[in-house]
Protein backbone atom coordinates (compact mmCIF):
# COMPACT_ATOMS: atom_id res chain seq x y z
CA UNK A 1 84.32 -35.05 17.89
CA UNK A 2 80.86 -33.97 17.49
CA UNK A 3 77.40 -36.52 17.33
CA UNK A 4 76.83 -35.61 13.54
CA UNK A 5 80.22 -37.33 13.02
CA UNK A 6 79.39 -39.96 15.25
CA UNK A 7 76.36 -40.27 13.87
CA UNK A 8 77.44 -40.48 9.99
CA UNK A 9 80.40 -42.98 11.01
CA UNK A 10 77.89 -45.32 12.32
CA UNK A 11 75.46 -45.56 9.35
CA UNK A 12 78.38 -45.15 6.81
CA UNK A 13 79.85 -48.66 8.64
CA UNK A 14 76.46 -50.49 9.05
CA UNK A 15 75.22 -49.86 5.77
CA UNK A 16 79.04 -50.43 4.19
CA UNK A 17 78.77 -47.39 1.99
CA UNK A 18 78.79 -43.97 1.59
CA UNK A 19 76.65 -43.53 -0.97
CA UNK A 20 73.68 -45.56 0.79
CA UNK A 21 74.55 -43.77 4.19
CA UNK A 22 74.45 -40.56 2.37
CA UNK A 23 70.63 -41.08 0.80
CA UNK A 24 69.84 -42.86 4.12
CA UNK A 25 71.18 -39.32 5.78
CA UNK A 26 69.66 -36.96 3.13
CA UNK A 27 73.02 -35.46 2.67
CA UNK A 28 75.76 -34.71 0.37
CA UNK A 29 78.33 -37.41 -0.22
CA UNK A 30 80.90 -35.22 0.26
CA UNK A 31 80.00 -33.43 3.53
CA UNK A 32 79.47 -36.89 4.92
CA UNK A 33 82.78 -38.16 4.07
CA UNK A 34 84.76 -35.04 4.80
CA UNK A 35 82.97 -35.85 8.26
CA UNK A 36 83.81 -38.61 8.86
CA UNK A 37 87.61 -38.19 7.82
CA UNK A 38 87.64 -35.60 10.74
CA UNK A 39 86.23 -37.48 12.92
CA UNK A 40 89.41 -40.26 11.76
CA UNK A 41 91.68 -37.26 12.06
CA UNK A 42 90.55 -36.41 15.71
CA UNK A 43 91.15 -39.74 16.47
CA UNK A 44 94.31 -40.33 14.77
CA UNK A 45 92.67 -43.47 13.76
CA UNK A 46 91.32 -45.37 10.17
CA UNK A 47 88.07 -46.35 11.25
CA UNK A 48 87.13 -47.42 7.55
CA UNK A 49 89.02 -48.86 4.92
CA UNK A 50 87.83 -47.16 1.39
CA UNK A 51 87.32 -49.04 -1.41
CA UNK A 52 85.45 -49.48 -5.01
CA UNK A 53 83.11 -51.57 -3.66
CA UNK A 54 81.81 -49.61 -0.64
CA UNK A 55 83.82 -49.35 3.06
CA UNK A 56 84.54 -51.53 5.64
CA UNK A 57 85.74 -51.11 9.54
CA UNK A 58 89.07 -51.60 10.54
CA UNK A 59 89.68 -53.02 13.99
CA UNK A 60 89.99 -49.66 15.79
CA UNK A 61 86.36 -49.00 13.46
CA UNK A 62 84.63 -51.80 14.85
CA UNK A 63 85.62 -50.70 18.22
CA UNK A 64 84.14 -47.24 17.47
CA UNK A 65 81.21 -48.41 16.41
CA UNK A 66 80.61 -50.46 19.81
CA UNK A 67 81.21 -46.78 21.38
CA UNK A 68 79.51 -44.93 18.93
CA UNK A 69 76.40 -46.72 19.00
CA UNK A 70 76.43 -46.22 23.33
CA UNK A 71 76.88 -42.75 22.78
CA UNK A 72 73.61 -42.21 20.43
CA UNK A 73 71.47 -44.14 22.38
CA UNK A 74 72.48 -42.35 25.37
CA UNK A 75 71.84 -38.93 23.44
CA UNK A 76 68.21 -40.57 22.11
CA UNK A 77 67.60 -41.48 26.14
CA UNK A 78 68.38 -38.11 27.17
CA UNK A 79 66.25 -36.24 25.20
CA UNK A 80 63.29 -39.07 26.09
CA UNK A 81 64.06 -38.36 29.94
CA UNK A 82 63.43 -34.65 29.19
CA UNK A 83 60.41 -35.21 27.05
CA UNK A 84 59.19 -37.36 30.12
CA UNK A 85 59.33 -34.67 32.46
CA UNK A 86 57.06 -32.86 30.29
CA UNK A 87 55.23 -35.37 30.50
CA UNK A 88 55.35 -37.31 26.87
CA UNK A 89 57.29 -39.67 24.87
CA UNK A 90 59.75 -38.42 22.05
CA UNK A 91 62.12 -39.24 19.25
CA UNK A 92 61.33 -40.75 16.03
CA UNK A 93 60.41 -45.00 15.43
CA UNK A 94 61.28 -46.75 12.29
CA UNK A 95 58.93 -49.79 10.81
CA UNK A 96 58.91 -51.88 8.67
CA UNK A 97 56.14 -54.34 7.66
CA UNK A 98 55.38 -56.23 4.22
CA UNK A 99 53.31 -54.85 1.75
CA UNK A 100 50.25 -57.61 2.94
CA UNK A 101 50.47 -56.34 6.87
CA UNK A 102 50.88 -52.59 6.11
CA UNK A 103 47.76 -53.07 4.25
CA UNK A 104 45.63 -53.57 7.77
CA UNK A 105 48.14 -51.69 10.27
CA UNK A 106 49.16 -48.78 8.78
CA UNK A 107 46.18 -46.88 9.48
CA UNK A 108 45.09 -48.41 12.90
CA UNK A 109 48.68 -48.14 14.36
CA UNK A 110 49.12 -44.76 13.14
CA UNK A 111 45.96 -43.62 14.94
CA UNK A 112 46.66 -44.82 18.39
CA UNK A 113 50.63 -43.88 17.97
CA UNK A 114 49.28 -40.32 18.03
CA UNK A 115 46.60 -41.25 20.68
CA UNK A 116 49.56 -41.98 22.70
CA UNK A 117 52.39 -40.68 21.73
CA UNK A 118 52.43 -37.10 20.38
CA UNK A 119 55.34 -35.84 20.76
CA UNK A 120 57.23 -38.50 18.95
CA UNK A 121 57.42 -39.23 15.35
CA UNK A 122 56.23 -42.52 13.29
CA UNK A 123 57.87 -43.70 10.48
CA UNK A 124 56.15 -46.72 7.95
CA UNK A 125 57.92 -48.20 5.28
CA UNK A 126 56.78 -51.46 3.28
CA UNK A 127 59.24 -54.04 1.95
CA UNK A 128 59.76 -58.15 1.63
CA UNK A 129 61.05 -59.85 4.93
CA UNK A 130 64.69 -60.06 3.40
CA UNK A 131 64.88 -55.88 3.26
CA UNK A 132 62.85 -55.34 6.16
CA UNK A 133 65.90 -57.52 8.11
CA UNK A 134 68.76 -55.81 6.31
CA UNK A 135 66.92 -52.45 7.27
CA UNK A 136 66.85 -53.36 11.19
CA UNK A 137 70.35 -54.67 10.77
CA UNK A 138 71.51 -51.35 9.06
CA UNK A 139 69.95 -49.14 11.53
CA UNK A 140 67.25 -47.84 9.12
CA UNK A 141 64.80 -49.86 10.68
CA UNK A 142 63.96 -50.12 14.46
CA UNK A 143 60.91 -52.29 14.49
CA UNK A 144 59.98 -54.82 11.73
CA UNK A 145 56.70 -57.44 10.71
CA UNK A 146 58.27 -60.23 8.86
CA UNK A 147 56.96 -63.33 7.74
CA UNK A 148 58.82 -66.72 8.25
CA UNK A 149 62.00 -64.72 9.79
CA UNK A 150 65.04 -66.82 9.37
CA UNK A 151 66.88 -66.71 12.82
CA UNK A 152 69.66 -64.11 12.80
CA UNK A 153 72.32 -63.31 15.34
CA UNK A 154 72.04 -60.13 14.58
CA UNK A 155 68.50 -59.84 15.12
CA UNK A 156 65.84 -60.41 18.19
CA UNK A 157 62.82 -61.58 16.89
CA UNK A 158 59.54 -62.87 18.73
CA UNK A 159 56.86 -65.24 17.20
CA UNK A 160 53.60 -62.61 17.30
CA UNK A 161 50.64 -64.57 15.13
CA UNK A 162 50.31 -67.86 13.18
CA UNK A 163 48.58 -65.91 9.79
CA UNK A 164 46.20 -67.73 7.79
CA UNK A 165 47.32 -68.56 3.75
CA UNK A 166 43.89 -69.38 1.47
CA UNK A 167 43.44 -69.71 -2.38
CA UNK A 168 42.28 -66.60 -3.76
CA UNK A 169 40.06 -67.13 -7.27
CA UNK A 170 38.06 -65.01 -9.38
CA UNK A 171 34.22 -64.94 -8.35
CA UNK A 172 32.33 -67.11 -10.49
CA UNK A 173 34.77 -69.13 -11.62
CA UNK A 174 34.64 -72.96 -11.94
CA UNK A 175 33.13 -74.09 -8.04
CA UNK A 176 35.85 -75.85 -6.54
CA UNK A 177 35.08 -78.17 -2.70
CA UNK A 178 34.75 -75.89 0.30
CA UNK A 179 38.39 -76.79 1.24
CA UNK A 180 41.16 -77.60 -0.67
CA UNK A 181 43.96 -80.19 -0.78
CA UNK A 182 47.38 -79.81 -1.16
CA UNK A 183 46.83 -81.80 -4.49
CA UNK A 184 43.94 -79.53 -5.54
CA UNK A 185 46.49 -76.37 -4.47
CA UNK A 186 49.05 -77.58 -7.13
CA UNK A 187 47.28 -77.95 -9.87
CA UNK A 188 45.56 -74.33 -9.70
CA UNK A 189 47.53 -71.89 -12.18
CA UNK A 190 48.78 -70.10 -9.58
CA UNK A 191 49.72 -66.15 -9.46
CA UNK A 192 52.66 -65.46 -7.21
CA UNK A 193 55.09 -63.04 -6.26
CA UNK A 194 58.65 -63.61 -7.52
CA UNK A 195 61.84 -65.27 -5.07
CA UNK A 196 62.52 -64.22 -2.43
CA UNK A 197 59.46 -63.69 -1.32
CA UNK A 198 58.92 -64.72 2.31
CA UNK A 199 55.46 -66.31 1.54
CA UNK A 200 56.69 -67.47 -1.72
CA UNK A 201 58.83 -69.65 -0.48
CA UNK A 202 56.74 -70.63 2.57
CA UNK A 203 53.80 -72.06 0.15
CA UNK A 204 56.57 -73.75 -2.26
CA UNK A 205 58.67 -75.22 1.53
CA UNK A 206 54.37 -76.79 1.77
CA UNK A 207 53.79 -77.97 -1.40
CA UNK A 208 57.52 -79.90 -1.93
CA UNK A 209 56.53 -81.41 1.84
CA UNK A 210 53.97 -82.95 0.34
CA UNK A 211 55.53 -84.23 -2.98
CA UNK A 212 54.15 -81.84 -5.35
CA UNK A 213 55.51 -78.68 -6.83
CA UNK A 214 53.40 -75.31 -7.97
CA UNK A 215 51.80 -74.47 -11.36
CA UNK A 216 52.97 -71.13 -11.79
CA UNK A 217 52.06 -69.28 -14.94
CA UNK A 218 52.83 -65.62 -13.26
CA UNK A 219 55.01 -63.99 -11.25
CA UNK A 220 54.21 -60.68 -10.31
CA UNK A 221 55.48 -58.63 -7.18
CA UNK A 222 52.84 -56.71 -5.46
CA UNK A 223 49.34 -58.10 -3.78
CA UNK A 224 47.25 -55.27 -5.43
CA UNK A 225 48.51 -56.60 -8.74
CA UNK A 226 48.22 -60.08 -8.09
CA UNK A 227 44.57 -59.39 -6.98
CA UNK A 228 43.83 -57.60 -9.97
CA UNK A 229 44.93 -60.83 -12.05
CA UNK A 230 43.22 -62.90 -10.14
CA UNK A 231 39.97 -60.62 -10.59
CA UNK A 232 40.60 -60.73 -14.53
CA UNK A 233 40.37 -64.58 -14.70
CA UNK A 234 44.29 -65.05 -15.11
CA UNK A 235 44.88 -67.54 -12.61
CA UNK A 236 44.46 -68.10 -8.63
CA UNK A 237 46.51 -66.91 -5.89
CA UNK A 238 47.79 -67.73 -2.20
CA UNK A 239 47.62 -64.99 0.04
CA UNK A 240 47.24 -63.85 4.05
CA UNK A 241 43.49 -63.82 4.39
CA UNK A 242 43.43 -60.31 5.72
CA UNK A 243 45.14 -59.07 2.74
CA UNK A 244 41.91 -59.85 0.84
CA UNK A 245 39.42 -58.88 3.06
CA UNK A 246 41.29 -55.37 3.60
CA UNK A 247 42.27 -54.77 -0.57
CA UNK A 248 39.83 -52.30 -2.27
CA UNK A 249 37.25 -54.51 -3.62
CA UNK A 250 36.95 -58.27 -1.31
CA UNK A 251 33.79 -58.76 -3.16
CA UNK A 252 35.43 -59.44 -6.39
CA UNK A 253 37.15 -63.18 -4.97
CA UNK A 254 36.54 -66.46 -3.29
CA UNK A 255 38.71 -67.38 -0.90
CA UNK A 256 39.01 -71.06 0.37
CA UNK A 257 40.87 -72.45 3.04
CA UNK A 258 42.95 -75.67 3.02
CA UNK A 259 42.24 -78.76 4.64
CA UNK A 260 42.90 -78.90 8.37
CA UNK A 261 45.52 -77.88 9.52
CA UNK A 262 45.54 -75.45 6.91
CA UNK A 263 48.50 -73.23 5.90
CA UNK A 264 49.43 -70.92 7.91
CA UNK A 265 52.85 -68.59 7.76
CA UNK A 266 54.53 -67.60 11.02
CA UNK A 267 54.69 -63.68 11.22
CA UNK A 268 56.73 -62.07 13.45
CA UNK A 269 58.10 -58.97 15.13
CA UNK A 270 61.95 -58.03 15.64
CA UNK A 271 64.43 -55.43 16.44
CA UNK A 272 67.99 -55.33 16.47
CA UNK A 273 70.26 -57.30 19.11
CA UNK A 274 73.31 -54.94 18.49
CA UNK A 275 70.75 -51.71 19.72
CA UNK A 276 68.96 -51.11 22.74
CA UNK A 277 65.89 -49.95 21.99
CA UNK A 278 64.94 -46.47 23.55
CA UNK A 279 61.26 -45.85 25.71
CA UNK A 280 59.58 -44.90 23.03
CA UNK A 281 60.44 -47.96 20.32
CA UNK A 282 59.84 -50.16 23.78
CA UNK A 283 56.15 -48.09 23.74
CA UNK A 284 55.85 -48.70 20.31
CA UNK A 285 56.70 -52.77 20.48
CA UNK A 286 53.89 -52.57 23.06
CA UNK A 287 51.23 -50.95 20.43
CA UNK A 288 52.28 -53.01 18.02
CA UNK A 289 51.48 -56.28 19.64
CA UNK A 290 48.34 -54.84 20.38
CA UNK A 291 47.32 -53.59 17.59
CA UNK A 292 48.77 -56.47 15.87
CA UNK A 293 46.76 -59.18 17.36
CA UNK A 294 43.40 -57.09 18.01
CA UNK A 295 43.32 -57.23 13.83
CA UNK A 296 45.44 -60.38 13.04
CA UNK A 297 44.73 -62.78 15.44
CA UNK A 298 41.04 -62.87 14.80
CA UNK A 299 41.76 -65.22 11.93
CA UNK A 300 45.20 -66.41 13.10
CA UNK A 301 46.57 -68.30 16.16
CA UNK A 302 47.89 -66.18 18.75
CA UNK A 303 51.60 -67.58 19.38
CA UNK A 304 53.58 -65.39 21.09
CA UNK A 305 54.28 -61.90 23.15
CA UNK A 306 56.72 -59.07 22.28
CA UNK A 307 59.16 -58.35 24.70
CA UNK A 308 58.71 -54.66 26.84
């Protein structure tokens, strides 16, 4: 038995495939499963049953995968002990945020990871709420933004800012009144991103509490498209406030707020339950409530702490 082995068996049974596990690994499909059949052979155990559809755990699997896990993290806190006596952090985080957040905290949260933490290594990847979750679950992800998280036993997650939604329209369009109604909201032709998008289905959960439904004459996935739409007159959008003011031209829209209390989407910040998180993801939970709020919360309602 050997931690490669250990290693591939894990993300082979959290990901339920040995094709994903093998272009989440960068390796060969066949060195990963020949492998992991040692590692079965050592064992004199099936720790997956095979099958056209992907792989499962058997009973003695799912009990390997309770030990497996210990044994990495212990490995990952090891080497984090030793990089701590030279005085740094080590070992590599995994985040996720949505396309919207990465926008404003990709840069800023890079910057002070390598302020304070040199010797480890940063990884940002964008994605809808719904991938971001099946990434923490699947061990690709150790830290993920998500908007409107649904509750998840799998999952801890911790409320982090109330973000702002506004209409978005073309400058020098039609005036419409400083604020809007939820009235005025549905009948805009509206330029959204397609289901399942987290604050897709946030704004249509709004509307339908109010009795109406959206006019939606586009669905496009993407805020940089959307915002070019909007900016050639074909219709309006909903979107996080920031993710205006930070896109590549703010000048180019109008954004107006709803009348009070607004509409605002819950974002949030979670890791996996299943997982203990090592120092440095624990260091990097820490930066990214701070660096979180010092640019969110500004046009948000602060509504929660991450856990250290």
């Amino acid at each position: 038995m050997d931690l490669k082995q250990l290693e591939y068996f894990v993300r082979v049974a959290e990901l339920g495939s040995f094709t994903r596990a093998a272009q989440a690994l960068s390796v060969a499909q066949p060195a990963l499963s020949r492998q992991v059949r040692l590692l079965e052979v050592e064992l004199r155990q099936n720790l997956l049953v095979r099958n056209g559809r992907g792989a499962s755990t058997t009973e003695a699997g799912k009990l390997m995968l309770e030990h497996a896990r210990g044994i990495l993290h212990q490995v990952a806190r090891a080497h984090e002990e030793l990089g701590r006596v030279r005085g740094s952090l080590a070992g590599r985080v995994a985040v996720g945020m949505p396309p919207s957040v990465a926008r404003m905290l990709t840069v800023p949260l890079t910057r002070a990871f390598r302020q304070r933490m040199p010797q480890a290594q940063l990884s940002v990847s964008e994605g809808l709420t719904a991938t971001l979750q099946q990434g923490l679950q699947s061990g690709r992800l150790d830290i993920a933004v998500l908007y409107n998280a649904d509750a998840a036993a799998e999952l801890d997650i911790r409320p982090l800012v109330m973000e702002e939604l506004v209409v978005v329209r073309q400058r020098g369009a039609d005036a419409l009144a400083a604020e809007l109604s939820m009235a005025d909201l549905a009948a805009l032709p509206l330029v959204v991103p397609s289901r399942p998008n987290a604050i897709r289905m946030w704004l249509e959960q709004s509307v339908a509490r109010a009795g109406l439904r959206l006019k939606v004459v586009l669905e496009i996935d993407g805020v940089s498209a959307i915002l070019d739409l909007v900016a050639d007159g074909a219709g309006c959008a909903v979107l996080p406030r920031h993710a205006v003011l930070h896109s590549a031209a703010p000048a180019q829209f109008v954004l107006q707020p709803l009348q009070a209390p607004g509409l605002h989407i819950p974002m949030s910040v979670a890791v996996s339950a299943q997982r203990p998180a090592t120092l440095t993801q624990r260091a990097m939970l820490e930066l990214l409530q701070e660096v979180a709020l010092e640019r969110l919360a500004h046009g948000g309602t602060a509504s929660g702490h991450i856990a250290r």
